[in-house]
Protein backbone atom coordinates (compact mmCIF):
# COMPACT_ATOMS: atom_id res chain seq x y z
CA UNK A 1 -28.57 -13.27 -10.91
CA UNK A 2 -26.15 -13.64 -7.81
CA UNK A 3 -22.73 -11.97 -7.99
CA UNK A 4 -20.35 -10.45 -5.56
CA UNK A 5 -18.68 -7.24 -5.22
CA UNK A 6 -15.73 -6.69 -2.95
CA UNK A 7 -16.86 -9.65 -1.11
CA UNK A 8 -21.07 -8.38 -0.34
CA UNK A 9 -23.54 -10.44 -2.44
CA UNK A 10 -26.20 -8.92 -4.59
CA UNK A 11 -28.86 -9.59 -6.70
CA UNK A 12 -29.06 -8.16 -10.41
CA UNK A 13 -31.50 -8.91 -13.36
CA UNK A 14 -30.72 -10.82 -16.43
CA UNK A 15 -28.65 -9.02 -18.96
CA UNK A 16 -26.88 -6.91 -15.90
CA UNK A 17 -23.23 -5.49 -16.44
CA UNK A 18 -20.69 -4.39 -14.57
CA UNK A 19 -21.76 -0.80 -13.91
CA UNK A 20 -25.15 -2.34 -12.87
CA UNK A 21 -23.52 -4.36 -10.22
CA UNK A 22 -21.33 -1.30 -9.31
CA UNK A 23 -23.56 1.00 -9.13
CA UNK A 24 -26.23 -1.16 -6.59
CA UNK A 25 -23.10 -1.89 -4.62
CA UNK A 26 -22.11 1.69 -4.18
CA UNK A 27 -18.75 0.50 -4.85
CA UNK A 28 -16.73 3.26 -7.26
CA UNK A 29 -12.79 2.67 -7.97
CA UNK A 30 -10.44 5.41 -8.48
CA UNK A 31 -10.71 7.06 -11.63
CA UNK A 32 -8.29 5.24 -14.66
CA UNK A 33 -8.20 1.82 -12.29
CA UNK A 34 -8.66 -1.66 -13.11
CA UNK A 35 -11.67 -3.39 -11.73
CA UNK A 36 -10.68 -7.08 -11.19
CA UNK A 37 -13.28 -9.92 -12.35
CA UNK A 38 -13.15 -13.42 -11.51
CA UNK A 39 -14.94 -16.92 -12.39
CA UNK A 40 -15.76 -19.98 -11.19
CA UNK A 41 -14.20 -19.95 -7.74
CA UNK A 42 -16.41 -21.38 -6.31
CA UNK A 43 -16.48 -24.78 -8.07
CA UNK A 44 -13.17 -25.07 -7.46
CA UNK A 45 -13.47 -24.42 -3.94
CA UNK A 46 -15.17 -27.35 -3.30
CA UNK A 47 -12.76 -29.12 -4.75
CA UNK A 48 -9.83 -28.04 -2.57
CA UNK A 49 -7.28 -29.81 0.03
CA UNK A 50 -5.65 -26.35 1.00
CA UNK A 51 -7.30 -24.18 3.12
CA UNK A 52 -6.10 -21.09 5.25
CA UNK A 53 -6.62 -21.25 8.83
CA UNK A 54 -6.53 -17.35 10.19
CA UNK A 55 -5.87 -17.14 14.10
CA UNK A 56 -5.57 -14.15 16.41
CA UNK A 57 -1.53 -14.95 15.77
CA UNK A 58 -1.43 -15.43 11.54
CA UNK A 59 -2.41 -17.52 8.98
CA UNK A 60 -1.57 -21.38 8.83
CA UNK A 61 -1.96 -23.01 5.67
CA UNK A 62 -2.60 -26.97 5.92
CA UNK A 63 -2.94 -29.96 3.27
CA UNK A 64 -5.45 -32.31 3.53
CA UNK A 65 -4.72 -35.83 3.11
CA UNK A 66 -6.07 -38.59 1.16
CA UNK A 67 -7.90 -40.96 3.73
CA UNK A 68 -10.66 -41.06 5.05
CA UNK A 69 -10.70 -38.31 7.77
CA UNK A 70 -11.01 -35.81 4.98
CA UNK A 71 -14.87 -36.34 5.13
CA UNK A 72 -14.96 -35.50 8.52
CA UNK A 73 -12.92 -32.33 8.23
CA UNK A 74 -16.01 -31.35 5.43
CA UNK A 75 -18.13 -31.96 7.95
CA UNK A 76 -17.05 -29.85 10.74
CA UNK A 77 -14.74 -26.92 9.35
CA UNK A 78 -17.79 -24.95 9.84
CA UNK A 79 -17.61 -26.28 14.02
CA UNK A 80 -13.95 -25.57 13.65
CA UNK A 81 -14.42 -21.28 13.66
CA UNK A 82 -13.60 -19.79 17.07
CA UNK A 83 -11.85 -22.70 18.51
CA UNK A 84 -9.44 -21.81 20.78
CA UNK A 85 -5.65 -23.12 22.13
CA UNK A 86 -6.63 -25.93 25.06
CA UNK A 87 -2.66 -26.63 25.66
CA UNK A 88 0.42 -25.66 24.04
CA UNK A 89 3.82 -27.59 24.69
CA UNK A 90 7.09 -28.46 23.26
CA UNK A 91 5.22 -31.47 21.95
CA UNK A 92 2.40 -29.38 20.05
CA UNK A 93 -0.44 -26.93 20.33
CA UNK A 94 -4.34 -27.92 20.67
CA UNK A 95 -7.02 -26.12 19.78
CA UNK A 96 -10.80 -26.97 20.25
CA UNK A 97 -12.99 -28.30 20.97
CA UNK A 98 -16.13 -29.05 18.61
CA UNK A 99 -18.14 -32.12 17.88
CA UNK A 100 -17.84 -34.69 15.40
CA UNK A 101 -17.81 -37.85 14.42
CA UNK A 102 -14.65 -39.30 14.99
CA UNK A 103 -13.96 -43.04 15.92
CA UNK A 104 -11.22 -42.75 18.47
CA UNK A 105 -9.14 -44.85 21.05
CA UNK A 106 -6.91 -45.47 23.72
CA UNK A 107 -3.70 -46.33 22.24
CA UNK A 108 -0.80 -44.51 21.84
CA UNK A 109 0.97 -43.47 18.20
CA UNK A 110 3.94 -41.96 16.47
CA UNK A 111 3.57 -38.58 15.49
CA UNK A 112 5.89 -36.61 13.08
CA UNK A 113 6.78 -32.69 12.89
CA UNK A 114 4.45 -30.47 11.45
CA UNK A 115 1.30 -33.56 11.20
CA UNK A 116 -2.41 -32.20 11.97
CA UNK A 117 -4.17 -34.64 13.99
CA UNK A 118 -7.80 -34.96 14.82
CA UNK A 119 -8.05 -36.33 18.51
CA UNK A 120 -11.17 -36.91 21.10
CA UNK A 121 -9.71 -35.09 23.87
CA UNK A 122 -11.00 -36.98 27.42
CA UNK A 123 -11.99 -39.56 25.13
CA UNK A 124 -15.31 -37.80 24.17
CA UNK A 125 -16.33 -37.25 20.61
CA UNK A 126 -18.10 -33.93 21.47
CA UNK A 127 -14.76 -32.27 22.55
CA UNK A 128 -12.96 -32.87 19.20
CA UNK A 129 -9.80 -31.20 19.03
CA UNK A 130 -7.10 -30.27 16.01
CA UNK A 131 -3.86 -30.78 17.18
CA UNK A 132 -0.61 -29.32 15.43
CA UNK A 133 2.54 -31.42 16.01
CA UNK A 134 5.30 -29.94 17.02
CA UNK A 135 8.68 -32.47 17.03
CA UNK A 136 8.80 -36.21 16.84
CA UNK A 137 7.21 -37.72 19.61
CA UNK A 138 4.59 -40.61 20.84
CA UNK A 139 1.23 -39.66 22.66
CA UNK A 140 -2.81 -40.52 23.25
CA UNK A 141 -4.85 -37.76 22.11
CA UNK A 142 -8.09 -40.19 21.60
CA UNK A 143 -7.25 -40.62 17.68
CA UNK A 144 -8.72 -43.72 15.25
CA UNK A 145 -6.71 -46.38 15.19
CA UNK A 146 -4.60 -44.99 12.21
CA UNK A 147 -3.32 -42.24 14.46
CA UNK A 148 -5.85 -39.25 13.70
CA UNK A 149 -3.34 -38.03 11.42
CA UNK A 150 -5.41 -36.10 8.46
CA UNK A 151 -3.22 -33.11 7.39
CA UNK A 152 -0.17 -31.50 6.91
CA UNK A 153 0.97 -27.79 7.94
CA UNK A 154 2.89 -26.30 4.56
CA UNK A 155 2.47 -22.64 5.52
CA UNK A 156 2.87 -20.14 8.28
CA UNK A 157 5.04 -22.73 10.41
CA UNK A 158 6.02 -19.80 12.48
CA UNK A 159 2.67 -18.83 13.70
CA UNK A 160 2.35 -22.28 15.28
CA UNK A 161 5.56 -21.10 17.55
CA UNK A 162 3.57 -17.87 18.87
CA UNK A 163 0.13 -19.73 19.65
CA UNK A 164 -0.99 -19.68 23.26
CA UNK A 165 -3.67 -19.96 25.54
CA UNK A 166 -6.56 -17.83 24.43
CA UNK A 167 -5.62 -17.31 21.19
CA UNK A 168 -8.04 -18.82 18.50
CA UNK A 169 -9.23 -19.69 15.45
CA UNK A 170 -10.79 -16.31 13.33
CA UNK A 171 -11.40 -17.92 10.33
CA UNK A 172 -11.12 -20.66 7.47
CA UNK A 173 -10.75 -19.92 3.32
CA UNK A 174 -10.27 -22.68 1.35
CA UNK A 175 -7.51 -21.92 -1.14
CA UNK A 176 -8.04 -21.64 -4.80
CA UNK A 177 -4.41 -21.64 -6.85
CA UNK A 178 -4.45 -18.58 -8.72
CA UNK A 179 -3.00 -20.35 -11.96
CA UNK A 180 -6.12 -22.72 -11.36
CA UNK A 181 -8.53 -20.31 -12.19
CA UNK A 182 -8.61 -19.53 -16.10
CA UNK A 183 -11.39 -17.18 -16.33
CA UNK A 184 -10.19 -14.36 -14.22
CA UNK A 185 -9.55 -10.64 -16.04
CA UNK A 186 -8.85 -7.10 -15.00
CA UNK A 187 -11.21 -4.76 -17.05
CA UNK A 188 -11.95 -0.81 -17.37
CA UNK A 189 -14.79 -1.62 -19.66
CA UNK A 190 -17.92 -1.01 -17.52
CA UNK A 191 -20.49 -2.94 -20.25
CA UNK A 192 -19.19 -6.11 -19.48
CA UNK A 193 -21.68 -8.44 -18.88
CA UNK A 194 -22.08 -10.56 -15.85
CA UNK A 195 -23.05 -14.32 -14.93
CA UNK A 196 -24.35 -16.07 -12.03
CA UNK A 197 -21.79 -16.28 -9.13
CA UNK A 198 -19.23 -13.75 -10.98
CA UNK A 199 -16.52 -12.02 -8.45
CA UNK A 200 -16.17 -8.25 -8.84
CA UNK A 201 -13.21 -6.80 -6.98
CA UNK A 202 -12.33 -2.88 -7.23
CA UNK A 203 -10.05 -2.34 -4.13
CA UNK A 204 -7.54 -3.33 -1.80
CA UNK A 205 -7.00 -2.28 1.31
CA UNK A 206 -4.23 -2.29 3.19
CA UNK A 207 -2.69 -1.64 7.01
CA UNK A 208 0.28 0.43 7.82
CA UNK A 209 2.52 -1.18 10.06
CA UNK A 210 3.49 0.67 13.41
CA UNK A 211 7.15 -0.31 13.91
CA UNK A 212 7.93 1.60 10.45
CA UNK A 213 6.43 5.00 10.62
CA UNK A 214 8.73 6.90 8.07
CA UNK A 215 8.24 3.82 5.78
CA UNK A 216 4.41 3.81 5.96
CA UNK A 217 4.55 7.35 5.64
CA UNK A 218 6.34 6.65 2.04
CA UNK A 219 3.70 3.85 0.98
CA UNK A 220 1.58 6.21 2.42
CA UNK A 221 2.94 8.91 -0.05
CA UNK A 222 2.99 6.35 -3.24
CA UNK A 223 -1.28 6.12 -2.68
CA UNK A 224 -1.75 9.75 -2.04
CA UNK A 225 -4.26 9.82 -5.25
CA UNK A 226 -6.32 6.48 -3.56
CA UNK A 227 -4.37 4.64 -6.25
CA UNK A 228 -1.12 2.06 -6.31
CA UNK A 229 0.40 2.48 -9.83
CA UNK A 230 2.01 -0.80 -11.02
CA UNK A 231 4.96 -0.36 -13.45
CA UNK A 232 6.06 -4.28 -13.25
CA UNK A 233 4.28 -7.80 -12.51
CA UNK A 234 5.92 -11.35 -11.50
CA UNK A 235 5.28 -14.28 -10.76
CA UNK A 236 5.83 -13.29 -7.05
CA UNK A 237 5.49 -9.90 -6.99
CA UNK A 238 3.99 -6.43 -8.07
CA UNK A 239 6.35 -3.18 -7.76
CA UNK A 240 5.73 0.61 -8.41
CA UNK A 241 8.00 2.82 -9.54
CA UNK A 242 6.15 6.01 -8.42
CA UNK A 243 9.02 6.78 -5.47
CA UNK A 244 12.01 5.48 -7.79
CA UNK A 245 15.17 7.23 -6.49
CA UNK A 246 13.78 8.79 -3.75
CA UNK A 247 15.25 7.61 -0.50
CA UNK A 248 13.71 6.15 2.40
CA UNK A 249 14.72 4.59 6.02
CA UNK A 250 15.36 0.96 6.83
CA UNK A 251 13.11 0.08 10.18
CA UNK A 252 11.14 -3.14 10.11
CA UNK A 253 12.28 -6.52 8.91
CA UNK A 254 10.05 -9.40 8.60
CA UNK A 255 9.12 -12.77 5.69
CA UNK A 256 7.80 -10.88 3.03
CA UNK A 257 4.91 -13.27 3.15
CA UNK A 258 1.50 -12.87 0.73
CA UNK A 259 0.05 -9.38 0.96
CA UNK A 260 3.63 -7.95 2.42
CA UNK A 261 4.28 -4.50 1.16
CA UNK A 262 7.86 -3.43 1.08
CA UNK A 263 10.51 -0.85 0.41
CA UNK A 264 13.47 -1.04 -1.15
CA UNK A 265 15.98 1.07 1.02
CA UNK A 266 20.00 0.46 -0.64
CA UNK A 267 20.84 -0.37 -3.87
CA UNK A 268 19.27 -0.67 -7.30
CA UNK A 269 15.72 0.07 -7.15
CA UNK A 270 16.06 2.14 -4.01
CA UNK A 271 12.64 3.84 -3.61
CA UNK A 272 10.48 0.90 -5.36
CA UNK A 273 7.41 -0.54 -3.53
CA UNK A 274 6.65 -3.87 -3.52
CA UNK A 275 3.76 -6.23 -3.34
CA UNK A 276 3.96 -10.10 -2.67
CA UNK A 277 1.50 -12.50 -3.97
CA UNK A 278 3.51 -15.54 -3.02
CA UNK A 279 5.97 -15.71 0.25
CA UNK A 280 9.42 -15.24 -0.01
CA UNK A 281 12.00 -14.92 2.67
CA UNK A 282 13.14 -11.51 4.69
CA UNK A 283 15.69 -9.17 3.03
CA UNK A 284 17.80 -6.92 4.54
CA UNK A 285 17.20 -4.25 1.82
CA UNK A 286 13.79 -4.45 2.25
CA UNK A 287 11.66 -2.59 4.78
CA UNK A 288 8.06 -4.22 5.21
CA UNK A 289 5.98 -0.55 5.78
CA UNK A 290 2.26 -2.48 4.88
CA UNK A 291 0.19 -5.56 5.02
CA UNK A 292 -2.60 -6.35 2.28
CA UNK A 293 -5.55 -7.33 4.47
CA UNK A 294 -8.91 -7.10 1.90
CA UNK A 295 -8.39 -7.66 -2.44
CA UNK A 296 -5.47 -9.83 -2.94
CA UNK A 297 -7.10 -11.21 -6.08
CA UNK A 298 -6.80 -7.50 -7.69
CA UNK A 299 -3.03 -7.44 -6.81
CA UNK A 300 -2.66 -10.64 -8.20
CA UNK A 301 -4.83 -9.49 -11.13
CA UNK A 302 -2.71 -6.03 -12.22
CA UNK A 303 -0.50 -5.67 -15.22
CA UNK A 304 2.17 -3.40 -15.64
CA UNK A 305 0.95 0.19 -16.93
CA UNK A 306 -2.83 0.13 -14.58
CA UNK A 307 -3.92 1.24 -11.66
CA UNK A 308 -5.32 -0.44 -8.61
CA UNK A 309 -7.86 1.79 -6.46
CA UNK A 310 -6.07 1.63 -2.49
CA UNK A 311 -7.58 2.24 0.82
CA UNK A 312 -4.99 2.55 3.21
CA UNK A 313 -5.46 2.83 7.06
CA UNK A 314 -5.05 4.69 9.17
CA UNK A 315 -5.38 7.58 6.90
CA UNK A 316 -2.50 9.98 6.43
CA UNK A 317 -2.07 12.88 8.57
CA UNK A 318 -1.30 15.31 5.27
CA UNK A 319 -2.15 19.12 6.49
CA UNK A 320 0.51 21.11 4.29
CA UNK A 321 -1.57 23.52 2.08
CA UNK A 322 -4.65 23.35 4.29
CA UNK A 323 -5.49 26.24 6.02
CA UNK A 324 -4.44 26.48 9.90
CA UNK A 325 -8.16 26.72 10.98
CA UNK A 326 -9.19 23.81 8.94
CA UNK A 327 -5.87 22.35 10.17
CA UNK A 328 -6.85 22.31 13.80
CA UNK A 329 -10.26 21.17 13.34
CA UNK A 330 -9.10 17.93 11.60
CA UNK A 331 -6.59 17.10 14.62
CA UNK A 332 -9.58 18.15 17.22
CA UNK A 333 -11.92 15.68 15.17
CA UNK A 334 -9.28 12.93 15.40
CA UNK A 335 -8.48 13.74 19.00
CA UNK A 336 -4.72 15.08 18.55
CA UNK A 337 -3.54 18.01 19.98
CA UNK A 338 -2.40 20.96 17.54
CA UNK A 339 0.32 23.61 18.14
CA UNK A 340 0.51 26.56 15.85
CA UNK A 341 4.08 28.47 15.53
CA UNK A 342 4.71 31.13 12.63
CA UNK A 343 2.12 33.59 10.97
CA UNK A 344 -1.73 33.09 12.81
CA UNK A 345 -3.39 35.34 10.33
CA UNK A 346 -7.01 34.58 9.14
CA UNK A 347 -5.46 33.51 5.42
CA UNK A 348 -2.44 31.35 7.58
CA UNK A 349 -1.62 28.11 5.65
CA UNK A 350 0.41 25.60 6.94
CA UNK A 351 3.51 24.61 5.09
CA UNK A 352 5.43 22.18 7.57
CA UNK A 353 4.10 20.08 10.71
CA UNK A 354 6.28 17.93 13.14
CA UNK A 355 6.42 14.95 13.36
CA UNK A 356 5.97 14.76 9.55
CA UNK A 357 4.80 11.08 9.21
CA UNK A 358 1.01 9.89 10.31
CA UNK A 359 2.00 6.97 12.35
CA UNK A 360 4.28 9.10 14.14
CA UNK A 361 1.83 11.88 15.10
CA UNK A 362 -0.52 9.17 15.80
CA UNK A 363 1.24 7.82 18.38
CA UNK A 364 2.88 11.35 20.28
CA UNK A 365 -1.19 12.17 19.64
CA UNK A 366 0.26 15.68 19.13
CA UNK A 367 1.71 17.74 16.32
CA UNK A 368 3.23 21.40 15.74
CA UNK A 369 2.02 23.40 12.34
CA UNK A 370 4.19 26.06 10.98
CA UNK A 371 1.68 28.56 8.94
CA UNK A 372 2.65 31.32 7.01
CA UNK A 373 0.58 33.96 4.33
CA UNK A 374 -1.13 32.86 1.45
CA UNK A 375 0.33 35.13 -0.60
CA UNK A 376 3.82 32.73 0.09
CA UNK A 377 2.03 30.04 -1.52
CA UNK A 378 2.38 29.94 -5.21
CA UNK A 379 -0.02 27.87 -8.00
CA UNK A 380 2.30 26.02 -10.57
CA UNK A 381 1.09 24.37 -13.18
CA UNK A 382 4.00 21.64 -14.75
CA UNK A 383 4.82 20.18 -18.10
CA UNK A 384 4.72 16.21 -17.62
CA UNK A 385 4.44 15.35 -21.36
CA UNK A 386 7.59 17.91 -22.39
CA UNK A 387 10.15 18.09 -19.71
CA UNK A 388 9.68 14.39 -17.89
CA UNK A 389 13.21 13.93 -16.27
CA UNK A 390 13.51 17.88 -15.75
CA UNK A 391 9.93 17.72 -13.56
CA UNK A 392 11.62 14.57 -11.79
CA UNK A 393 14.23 16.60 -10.75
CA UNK A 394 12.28 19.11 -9.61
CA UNK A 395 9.79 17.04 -7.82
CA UNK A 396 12.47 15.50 -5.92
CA UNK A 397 14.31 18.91 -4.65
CA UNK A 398 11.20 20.66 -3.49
CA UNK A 399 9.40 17.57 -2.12
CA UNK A 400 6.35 17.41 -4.57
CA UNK A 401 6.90 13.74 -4.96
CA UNK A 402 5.71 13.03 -1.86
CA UNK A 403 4.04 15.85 -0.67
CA UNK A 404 1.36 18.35 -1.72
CA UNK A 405 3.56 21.39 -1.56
CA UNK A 406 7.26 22.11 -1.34
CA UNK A 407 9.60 24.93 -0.40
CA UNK A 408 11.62 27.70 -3.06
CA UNK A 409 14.05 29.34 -1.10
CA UNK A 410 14.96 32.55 -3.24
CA UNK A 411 18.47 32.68 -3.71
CA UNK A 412 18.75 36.30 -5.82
CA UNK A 413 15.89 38.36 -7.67
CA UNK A 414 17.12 40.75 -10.35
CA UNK A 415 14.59 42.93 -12.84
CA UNK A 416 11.85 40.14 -13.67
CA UNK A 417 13.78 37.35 -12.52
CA UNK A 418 13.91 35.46 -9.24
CA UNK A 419 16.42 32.37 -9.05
CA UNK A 420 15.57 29.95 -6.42
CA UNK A 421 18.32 28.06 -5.22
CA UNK A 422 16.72 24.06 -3.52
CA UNK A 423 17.45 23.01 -0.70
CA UNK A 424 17.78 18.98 -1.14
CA UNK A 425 20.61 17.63 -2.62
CA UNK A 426 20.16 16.02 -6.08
CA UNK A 427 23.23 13.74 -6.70
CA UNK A 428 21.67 11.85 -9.23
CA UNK A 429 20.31 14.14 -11.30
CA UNK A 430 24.01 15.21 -12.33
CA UNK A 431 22.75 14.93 -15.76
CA UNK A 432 20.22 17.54 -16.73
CA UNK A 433 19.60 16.75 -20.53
CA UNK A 434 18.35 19.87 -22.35
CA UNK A 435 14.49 19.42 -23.44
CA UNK A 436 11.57 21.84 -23.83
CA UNK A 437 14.27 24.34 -24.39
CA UNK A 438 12.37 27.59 -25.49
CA UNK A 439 11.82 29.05 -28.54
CA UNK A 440 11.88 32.89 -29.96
CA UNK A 441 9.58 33.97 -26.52
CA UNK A 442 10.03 32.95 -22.79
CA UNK A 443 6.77 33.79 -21.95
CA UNK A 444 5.78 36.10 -18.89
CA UNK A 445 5.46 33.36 -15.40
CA UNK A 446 7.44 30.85 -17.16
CA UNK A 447 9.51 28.16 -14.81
CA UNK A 448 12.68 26.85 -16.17
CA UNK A 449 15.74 24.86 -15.10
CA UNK A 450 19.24 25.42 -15.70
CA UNK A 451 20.46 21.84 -18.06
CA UNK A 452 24.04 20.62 -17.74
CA UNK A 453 24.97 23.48 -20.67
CA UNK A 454 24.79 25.29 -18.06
CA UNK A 455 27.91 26.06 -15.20
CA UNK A 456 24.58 26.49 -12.79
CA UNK A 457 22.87 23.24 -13.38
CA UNK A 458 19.51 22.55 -11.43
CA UNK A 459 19.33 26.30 -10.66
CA UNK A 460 15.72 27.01 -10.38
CA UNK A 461 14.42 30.42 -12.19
CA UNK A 462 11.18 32.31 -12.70
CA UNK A 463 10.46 34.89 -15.20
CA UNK A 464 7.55 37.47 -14.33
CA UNK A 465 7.35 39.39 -17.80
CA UNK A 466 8.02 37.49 -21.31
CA UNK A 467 11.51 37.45 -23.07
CA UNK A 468 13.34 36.90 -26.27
CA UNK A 469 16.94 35.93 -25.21
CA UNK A 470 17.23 34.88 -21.90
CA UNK A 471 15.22 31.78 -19.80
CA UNK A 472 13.78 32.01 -16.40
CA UNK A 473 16.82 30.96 -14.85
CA UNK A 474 18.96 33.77 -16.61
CA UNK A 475 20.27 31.22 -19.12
CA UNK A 476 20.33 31.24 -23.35
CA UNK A 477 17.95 29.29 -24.64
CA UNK A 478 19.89 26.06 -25.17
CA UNK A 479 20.82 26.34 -21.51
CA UNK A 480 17.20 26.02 -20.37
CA UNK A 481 14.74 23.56 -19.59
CA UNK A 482 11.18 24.38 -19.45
CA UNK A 483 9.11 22.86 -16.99
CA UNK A 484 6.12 25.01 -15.97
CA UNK A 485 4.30 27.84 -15.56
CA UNK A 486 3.35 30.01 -12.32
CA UNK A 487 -0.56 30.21 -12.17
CA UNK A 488 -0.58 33.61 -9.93
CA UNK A 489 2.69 35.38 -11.02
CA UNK A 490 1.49 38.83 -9.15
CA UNK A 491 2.31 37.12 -6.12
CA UNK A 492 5.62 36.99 -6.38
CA UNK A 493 6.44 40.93 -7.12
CA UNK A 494 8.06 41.39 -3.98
CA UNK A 495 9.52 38.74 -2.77
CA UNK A 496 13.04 39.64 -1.52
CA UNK A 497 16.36 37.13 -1.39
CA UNK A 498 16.72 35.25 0.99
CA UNK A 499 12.70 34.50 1.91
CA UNK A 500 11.33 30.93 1.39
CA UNK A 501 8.38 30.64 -1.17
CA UNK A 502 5.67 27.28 -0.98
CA UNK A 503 4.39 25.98 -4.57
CA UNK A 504 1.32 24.01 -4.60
CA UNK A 505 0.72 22.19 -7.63
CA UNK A 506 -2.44 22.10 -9.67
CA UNK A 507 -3.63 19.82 -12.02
């Protein structure tokens, strides 16, 4: 039995399921993500008048007409890969040339806007060419005596615009509608059994785009785990609502055309990702950060609530929490020099580098680590399932929500108690609701949060030994939020006000 998985063919025995396939493809999504299954494509594809032409510029998306040069096109869209622009002019753009069949002749005809023509260029059969009409106009291009006219461009108009000499055709896909195919699924169940010609998908992959580097830095952010969480589906879109709130640049505008991954930068929804599966036009609240290039099928496939496994490239630059020796190695592996500023012991981690986003540090091809003791960086463990909009709040003042480890700067340490004091403002979290409050013992490395019964909301506490009246933030119970708990508690001991503390969380 012949399927395919993430686009490779293989061969399985009868009876096979999905794990078989997966397994002799050495293809293994994220853990908790969908893997995407689809049927009968390929019938359908034979079928087809649309069809995707990829050049070295974008995509162009053409309908075929209903005459008789359609069985030509059948005949040579395989002769049609890797032709190249001949001439490009006000009139049109050419690209060839291949061999085929065509009857063609000498007289002249009315072409339209945006008609595909197949034309004998020099009158010769063997240097077939397609040309794309630009405006109105009358010309020879060696067509039958209908005109040559066999197709219609209805997508990527703009690419046509930025052709020129040299650039060429990469590659053809005939296009399947999505609501054509009815036996298409997204599955977690790994006994599902397989049939002949079945479509397995279990990634996408993605590009970041250069001219947004704090933007792909965010998406970059979002996919941290390998994954791309979707929280809502439409008919023209998937979003996530991983980064909700948090704030991000506006840099790059572009059509948000299929595979187009955005950010939302003003407004409602600031913070939300987004993932097109059918074009729309540019916004100016939306920052395009990512292109889908490989598994469109498994955004198309996602409902709200699963996962998708993501590969994104080029990989982040993430060092924080590493240590400074492992640190340097990875930027002398990837050719970019390091600096180190701040403590160079032999237990130095680093807990800030500059620039801070990948695409950035790419390009400089440099990058500066600030390091200090690992007995500054604290183990927390947090409560996601009992203090949800407490942890958000939290997340989002030290930096957790993007990044693997965030900074406490100690604002006052009395007895057993250190209050920490963040240093991002938090706006929108005016509301601190009390939940998880605590009840007859605070016990000994508890975290809490000060909740809007408090005069000191969002102040950030610790308590090193257990107590019966007061929370980690120096608050009565009903004042006090619980969020976590400090996995090495002895390191804190003598930390004095005024120093700057690093939490790492583990799950």
């Amino acid at each position: 039995m012949r399927v395919f998985v993430d686009g490779n063919e293989i061969e399985l025995g009868p009876g096979a399921c999905l794990a078989d396939a997966l397994q002799k493809a050495g293809s293994k999504p994220a853990e908790g993500a969908i893997v995407g299954v689809v049927k009968g494509r390929g019938e359908k594809s034979r079928q087809t008048n649309s069809y995707w032409l990829n050049t070295s510029k974008g995509r162009i998306r053409i309908e075929l007409l209903e005459n008789e040069l359609q069985k030509i096109w059948h005949e040579v869209v395989d002769r049609i890969l890797g032709s190249r622009v001949r001439w490009a002019t006000a009139d049109g753009v050419a690209l060839g040339g291949f061999s085929s069949e065509i009857s063609f002749g000498r007289s002249a005809h009315e072409y339209n806007r945006w008609e595909v023509v197949l034309g004998a260029a020099g009158f010769d059969a063997e240097n077939t060419q397609l040309i794309f009409i630009h405006r109105r106009h009358s010309a020879i291009y060696g067509t039958p005596d209908n005109g040559g006219v066999f197709a219609h461009v209805v997508g990527g108009k703009s690419t046509l615009d930025r052709l020129e000499i040299g650039d060429k055709i990469e590659g053809i896909e005939p296009i399947v509608e999505w609501q054509d195919l009815t036996e298409k699924t997204s599955t977690l169940d790994m006994t599902l059994p397989l049939e002949e010609d079945m479509e397995i998908y279990t990634r996408v992959q993605a590009e970041l785009i250069e001219e947004a580097p704090l933007g792909a830095e965010f998406f970059l952010a979002s996919t941290r785990d390998g994954t791309f969480r979707v929280d809502s589906v439409s008919s023209s879109y998937v979003l996530s609502d991983q980064l909700l709130t948090e704030r991000v640049a506006y840099e790059h505008r572009e059509p948000r055309l299929e595979g187009v991954v955005t950010v939302r930068t003003v407004g409602r929804g600031l913070g939300r990702i987004f993932i097109y599966k059918q074009d729309r036009t540019s916004n100016p609240s939306h920052s395009v950060v990512a292109r889908v290039v490989k598994g469109m099928d498994m955004i198309k496939l996602a409902r709200p609530g699963q996962l998708i496994t993501f590969d994104v490239t080029p990989e982040r630059i993430m060092l924080l929490g590493k240590s400074l020796e492992d640190a340097r190695e990875e930027m002398r592996e990837r050719g970019i020099e390091a600096e180190a500023v701040g403590y160079m012991g032999e237990d130095a981690v680093v807990v800030k580098q500059d620039p801070g986003a990948t695409m950035e540090i790419l390009k400089a091809k440099r990058v500066k680590l600030s390091a200090i003791p690992s007995s500054r960086l604290i183990s927390v463990q947090l409560y996601y399932d009992l203090a949800p909009k407490s942890l958000d709040y939290f997340r989002h003042v030290t930096g957790l929500k993007e990044k693997p480890l965030g900074p406490l700067p100690v604002y006052f340490t009395y007895e057993s108690t250190l209050l920490f004091k963040p240093e991002v403002e938090a706006v929108s979290y005016k509301e601190l609701l009390p939940e998880n409050k605590p009840v007859g013992l605070v016990p000994a490395g508890s975290i809490g949060i000060s909740n809007q019964v408090s005069k000191k909301i969002g102040m950030v506490g610790i308590r090193l030994e257990e107590d019966r009246r007061y929370g980690p933030s120096g608050e009565k119970f009903e004042a006090t939020n619980i969020i976590g708990r400090v996995l090495e508690p002895e390191k804190l001991r003598d930390v004095k006000d005024g120093e700057t503390i690093y939490i790492r969380e583990e799950r």
